[in-house]
N, C-alpha and C. Protein backbone atom coordinates (compact mmCIF):
# COMPACT_ATOMS: atom_id res chain seq x y z
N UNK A 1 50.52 -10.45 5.82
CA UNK A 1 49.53 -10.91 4.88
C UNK A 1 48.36 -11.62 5.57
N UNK A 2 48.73 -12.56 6.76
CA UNK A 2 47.76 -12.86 7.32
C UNK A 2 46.70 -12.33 7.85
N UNK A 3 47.15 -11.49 8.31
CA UNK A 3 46.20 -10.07 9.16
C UNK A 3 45.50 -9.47 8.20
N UNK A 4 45.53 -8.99 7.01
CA UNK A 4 44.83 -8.34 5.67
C UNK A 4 44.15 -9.69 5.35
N UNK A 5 44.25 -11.06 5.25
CA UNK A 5 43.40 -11.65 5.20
C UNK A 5 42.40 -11.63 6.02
N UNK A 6 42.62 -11.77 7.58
CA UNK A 6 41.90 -12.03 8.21
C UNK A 6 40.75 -10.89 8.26
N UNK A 7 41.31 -9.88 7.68
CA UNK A 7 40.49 -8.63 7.89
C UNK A 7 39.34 -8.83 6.91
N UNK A 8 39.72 -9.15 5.44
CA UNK A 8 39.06 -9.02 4.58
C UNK A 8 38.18 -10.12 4.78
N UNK A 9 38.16 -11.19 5.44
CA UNK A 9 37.21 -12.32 5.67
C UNK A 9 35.81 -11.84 7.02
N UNK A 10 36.59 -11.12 7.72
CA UNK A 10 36.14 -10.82 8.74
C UNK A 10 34.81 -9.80 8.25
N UNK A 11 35.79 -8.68 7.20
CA UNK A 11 34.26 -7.68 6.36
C UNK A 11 33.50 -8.41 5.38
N UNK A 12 33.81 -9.31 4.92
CA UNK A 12 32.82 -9.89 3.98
C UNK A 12 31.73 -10.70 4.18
N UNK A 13 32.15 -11.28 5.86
CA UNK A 13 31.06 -11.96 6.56
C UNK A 13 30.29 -11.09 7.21
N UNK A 14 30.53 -10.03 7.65
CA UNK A 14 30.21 -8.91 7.91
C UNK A 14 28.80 -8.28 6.87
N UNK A 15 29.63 -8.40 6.04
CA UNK A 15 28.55 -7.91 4.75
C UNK A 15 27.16 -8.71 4.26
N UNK A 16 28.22 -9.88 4.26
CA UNK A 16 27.15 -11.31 4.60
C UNK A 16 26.00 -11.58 4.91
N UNK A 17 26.27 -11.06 6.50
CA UNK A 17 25.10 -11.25 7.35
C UNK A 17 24.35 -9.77 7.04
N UNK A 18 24.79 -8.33 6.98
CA UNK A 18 23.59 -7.38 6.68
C UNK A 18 22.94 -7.69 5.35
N UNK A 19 23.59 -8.51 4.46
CA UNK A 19 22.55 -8.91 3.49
C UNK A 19 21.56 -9.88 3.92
N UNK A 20 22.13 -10.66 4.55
CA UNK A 20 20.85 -11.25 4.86
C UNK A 20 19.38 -11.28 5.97
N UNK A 21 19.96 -10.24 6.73
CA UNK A 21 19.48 -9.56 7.50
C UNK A 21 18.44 -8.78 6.73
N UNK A 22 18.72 -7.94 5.70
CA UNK A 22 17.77 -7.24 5.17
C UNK A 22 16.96 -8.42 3.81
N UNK A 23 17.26 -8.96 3.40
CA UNK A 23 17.07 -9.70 2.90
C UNK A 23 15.76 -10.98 3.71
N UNK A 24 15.69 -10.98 4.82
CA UNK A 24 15.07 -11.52 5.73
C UNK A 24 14.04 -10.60 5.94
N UNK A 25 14.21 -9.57 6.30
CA UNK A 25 13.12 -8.31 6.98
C UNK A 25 12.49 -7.94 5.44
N UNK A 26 12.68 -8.21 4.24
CA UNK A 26 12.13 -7.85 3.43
C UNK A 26 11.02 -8.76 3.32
N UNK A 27 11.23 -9.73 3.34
CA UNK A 27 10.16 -11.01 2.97
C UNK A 27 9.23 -10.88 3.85
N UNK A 28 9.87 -10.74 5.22
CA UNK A 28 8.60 -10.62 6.32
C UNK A 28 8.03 -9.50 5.99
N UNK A 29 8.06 -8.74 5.27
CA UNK A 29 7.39 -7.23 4.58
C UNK A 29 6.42 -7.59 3.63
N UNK A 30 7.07 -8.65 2.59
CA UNK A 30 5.89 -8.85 1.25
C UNK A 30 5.38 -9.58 2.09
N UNK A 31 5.34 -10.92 3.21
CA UNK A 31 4.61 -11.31 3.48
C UNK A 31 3.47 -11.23 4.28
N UNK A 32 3.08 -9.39 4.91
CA UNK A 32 2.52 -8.96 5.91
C UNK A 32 1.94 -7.99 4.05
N UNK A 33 2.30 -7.84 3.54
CA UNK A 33 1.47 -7.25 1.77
C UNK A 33 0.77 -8.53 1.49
N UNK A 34 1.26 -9.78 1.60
CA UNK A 34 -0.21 -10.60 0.23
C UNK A 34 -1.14 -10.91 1.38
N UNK A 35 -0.74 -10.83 3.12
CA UNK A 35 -1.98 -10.79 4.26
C UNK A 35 -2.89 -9.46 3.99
N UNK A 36 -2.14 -8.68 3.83
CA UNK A 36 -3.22 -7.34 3.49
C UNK A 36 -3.89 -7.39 2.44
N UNK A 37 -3.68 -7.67 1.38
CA UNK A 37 -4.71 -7.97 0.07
C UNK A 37 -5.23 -9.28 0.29
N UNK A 38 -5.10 -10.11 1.23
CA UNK A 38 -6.05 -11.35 1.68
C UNK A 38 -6.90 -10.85 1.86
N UNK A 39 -7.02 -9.46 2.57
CA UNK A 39 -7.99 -9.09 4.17
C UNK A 39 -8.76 -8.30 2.99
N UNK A 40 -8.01 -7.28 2.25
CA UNK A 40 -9.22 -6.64 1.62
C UNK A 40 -9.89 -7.44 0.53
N UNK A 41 -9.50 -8.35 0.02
CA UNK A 41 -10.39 -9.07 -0.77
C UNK A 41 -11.17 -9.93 -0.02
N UNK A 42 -10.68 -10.38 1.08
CA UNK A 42 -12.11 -10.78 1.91
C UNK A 42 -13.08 -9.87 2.49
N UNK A 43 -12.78 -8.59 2.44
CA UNK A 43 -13.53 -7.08 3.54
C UNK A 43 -14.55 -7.16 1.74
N UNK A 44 -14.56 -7.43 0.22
CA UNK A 44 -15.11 -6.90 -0.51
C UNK A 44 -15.79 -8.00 -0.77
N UNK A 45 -15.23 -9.32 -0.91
CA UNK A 45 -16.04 -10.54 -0.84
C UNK A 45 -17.10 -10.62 -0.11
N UNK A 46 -16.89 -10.19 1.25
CA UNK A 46 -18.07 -10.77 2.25
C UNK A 46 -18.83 -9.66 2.38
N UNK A 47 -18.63 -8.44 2.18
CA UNK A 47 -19.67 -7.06 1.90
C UNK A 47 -20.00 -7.11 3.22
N UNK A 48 -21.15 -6.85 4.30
CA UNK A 48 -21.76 -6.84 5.10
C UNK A 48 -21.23 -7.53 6.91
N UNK A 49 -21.06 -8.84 6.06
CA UNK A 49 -20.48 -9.71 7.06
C UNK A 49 -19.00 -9.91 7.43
N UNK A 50 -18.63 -8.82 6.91
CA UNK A 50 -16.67 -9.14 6.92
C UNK A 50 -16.23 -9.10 8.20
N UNK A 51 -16.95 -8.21 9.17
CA UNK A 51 -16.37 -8.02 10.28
C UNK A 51 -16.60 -10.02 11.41
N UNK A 52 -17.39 -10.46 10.91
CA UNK A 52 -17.35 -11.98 11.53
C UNK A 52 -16.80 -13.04 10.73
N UNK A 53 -16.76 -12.35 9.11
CA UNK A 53 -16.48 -13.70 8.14
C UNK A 53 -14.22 -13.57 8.19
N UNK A 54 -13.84 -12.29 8.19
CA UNK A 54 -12.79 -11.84 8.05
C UNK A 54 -11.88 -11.58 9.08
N UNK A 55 -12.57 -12.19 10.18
CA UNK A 55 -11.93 -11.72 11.49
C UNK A 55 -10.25 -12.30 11.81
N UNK A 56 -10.24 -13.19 11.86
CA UNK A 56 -9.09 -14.37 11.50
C UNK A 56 -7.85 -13.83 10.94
N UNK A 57 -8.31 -12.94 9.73
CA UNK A 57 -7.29 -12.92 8.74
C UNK A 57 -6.87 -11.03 9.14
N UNK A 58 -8.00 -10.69 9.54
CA UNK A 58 -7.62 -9.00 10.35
C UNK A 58 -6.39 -9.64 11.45
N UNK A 59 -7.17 -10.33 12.13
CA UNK A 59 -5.97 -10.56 13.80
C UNK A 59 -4.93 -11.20 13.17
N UNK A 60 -4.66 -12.06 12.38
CA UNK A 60 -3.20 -12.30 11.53
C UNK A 60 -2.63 -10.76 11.62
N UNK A 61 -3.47 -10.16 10.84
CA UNK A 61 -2.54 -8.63 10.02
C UNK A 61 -1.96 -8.22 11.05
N UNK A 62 -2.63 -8.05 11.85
CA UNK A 62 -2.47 -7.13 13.23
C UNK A 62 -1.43 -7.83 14.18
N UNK A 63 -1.29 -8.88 13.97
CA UNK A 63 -0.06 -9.63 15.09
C UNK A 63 0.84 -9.79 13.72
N UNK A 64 0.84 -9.22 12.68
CA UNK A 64 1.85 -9.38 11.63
C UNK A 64 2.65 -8.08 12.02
N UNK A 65 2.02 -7.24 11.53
CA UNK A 65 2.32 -5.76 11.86
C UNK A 65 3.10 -5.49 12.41
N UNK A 66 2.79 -5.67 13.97
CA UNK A 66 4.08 -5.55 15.19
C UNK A 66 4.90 -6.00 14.92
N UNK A 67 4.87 -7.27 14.18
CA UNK A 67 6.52 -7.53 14.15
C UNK A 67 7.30 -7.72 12.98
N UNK A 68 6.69 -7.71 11.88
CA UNK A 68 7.30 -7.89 10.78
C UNK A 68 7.46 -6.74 9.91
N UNK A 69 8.45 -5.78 10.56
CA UNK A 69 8.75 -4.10 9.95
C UNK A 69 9.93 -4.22 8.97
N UNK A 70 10.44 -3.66 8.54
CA UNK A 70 11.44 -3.68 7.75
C UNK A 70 12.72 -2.71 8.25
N UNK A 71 13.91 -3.25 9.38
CA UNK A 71 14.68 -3.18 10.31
C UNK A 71 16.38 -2.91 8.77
N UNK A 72 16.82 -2.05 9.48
CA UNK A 72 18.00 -2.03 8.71
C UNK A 72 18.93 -2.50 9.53
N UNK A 73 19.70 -2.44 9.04
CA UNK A 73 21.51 -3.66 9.98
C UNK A 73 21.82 -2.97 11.60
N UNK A 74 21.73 -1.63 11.37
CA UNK A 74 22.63 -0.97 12.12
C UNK A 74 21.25 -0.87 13.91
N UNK A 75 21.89 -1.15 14.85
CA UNK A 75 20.98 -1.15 15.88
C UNK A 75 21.44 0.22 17.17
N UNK A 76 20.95 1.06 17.08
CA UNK A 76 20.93 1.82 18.03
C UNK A 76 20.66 1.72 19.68
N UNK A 77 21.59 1.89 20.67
CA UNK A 77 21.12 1.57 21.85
C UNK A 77 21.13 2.57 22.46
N UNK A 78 19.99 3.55 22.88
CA UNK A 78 19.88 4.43 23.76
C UNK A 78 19.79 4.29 25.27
């Protein structure tokens, strides 16, 4: 009985952590979405001047990008 416990504790933490794992990579997802509708409502706000008034919030996106993808549990090592 011990061993079927230990098992079943062992998969549920298991499960645990890929929830929160994806659960994590999701947020960093909406939160690289309300930077992108920052950027284009500042690219329509500033009309002309976006490329000096908007710059800031482009180089956010862009160092968002690289790293905030949306990663599933399982990690492949080639």
């Amino acid at each position: 009985m011990a061993v079927d416990e230990a098992k079943v504790a062992e998969i549920k933490a298991k499960l645990e952590e890929r929830e929160e794992h994806i659960r994590e990579s999701w947020v960093k997802a909406m939160e690289l979405r309300l930077v992108r509708d920052e950027l284009g409502k500042c690219h329509q706000a500033e009309g002309v001047n976006h490329y000096e008034s908007c710059k800031w919030l482009s180089e956010k996106y862009l160092s968002m990008l690289r790293v905030n993808r949306v990663t599933g549990y399982k990690t492949i090592d080639v």
